[in-house]
Protein backbone atom coordinates (compact mmCIF):
# COMPACT_ATOMS: atom_id res chain seq x y z
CA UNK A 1 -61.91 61.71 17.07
CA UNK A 2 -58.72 61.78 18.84
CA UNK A 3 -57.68 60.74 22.74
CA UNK A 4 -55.54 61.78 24.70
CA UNK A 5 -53.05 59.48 25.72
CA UNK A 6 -53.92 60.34 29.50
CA UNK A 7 -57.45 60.14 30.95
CA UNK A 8 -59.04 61.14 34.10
CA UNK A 9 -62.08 60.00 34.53
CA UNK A 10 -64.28 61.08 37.73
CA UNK A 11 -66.67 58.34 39.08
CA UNK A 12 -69.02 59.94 41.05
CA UNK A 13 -71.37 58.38 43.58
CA UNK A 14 -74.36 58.39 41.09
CA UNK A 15 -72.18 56.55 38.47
CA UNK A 16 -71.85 54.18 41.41
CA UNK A 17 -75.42 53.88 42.10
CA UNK A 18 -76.77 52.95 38.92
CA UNK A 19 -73.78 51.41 37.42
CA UNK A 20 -74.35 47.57 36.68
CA UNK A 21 -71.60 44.64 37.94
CA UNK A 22 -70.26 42.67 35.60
CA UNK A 23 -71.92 44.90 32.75
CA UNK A 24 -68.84 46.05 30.59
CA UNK A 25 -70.82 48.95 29.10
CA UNK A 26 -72.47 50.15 32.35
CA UNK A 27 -70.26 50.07 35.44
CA UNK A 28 -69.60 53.20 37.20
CA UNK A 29 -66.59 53.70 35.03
CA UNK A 30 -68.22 53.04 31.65
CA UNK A 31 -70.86 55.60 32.72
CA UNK A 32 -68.57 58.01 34.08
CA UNK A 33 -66.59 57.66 30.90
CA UNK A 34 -70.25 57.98 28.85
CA UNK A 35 -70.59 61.71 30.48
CA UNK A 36 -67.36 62.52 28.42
CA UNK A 37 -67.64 60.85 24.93
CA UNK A 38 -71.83 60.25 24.87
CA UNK A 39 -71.00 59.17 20.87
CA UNK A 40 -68.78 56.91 21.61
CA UNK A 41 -68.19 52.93 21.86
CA UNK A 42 -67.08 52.22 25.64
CA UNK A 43 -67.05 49.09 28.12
CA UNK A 44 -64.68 48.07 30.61
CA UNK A 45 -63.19 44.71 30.86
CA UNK A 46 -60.71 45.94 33.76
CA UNK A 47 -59.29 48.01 30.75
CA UNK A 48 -61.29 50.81 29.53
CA UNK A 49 -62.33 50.75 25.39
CA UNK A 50 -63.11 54.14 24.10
CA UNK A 51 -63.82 53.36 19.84
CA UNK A 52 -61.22 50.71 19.78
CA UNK A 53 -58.59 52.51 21.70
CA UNK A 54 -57.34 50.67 25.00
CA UNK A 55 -56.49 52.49 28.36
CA UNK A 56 -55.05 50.83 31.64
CA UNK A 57 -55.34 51.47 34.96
CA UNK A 58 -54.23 49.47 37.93
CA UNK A 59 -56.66 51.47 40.25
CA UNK A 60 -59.29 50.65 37.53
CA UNK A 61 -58.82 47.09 37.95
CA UNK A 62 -58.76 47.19 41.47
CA UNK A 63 -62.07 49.33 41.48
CA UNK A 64 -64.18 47.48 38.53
CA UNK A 65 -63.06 43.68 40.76
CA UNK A 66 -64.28 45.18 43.91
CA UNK A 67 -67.43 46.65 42.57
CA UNK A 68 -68.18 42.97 40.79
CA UNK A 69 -67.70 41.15 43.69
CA UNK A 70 -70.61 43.42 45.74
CA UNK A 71 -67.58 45.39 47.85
CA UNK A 72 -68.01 48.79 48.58
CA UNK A 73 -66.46 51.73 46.26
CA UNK A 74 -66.27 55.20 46.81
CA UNK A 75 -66.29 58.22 44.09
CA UNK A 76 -62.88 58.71 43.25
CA UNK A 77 -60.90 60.03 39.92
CA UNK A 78 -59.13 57.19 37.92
CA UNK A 79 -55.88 57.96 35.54
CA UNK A 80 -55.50 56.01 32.67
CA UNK A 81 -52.65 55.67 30.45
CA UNK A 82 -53.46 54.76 26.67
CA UNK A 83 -51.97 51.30 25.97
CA UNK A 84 -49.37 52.11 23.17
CA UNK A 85 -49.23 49.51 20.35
CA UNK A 86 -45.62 49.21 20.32
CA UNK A 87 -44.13 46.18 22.65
């Protein structure tokens, strides 16, 4: 299956309810993401992994550390840019 190489993802207040801190494959985001691509490989490590490919977001990382650390998050939509593998 191919990505694209941008992704919005919309985590909504019941992805933020019954998503799981420190639990790469069920935060809000990974669940969010699960609604999209339900046959796919995903967790969150402040990156998002969808079947091997990596996406970044600075407002993801920002979200997922808040969330982990028992702060308050609202439902928002996240953009993430695939991580290319040229450096």
């Amino acid at each position: 299956m191919g990505y694209p190489e941008t992704l919005r993802v919309d985590v909504s207040q019941y992805c933020i309810d019954n998503g799981q801190p420190e639990e790469t494959t069920s935060c809000p985001i990974a669940l969010a993401v699960r609604k999209m691509y339900p046959d796919s490989s995903i967790s969150v490590d402040g990156d998002l992994n969808i079947d091997g490919y990596r996406y970044f977001s600075d407002v993801a990382m920002e979200f997922v550390s808040k969330f982990d650390s028992g702060m308050s998050v609202q439902p928002q939509a996240i953009i993430f840019t695939m991580e290319s593998d040229e450096d």
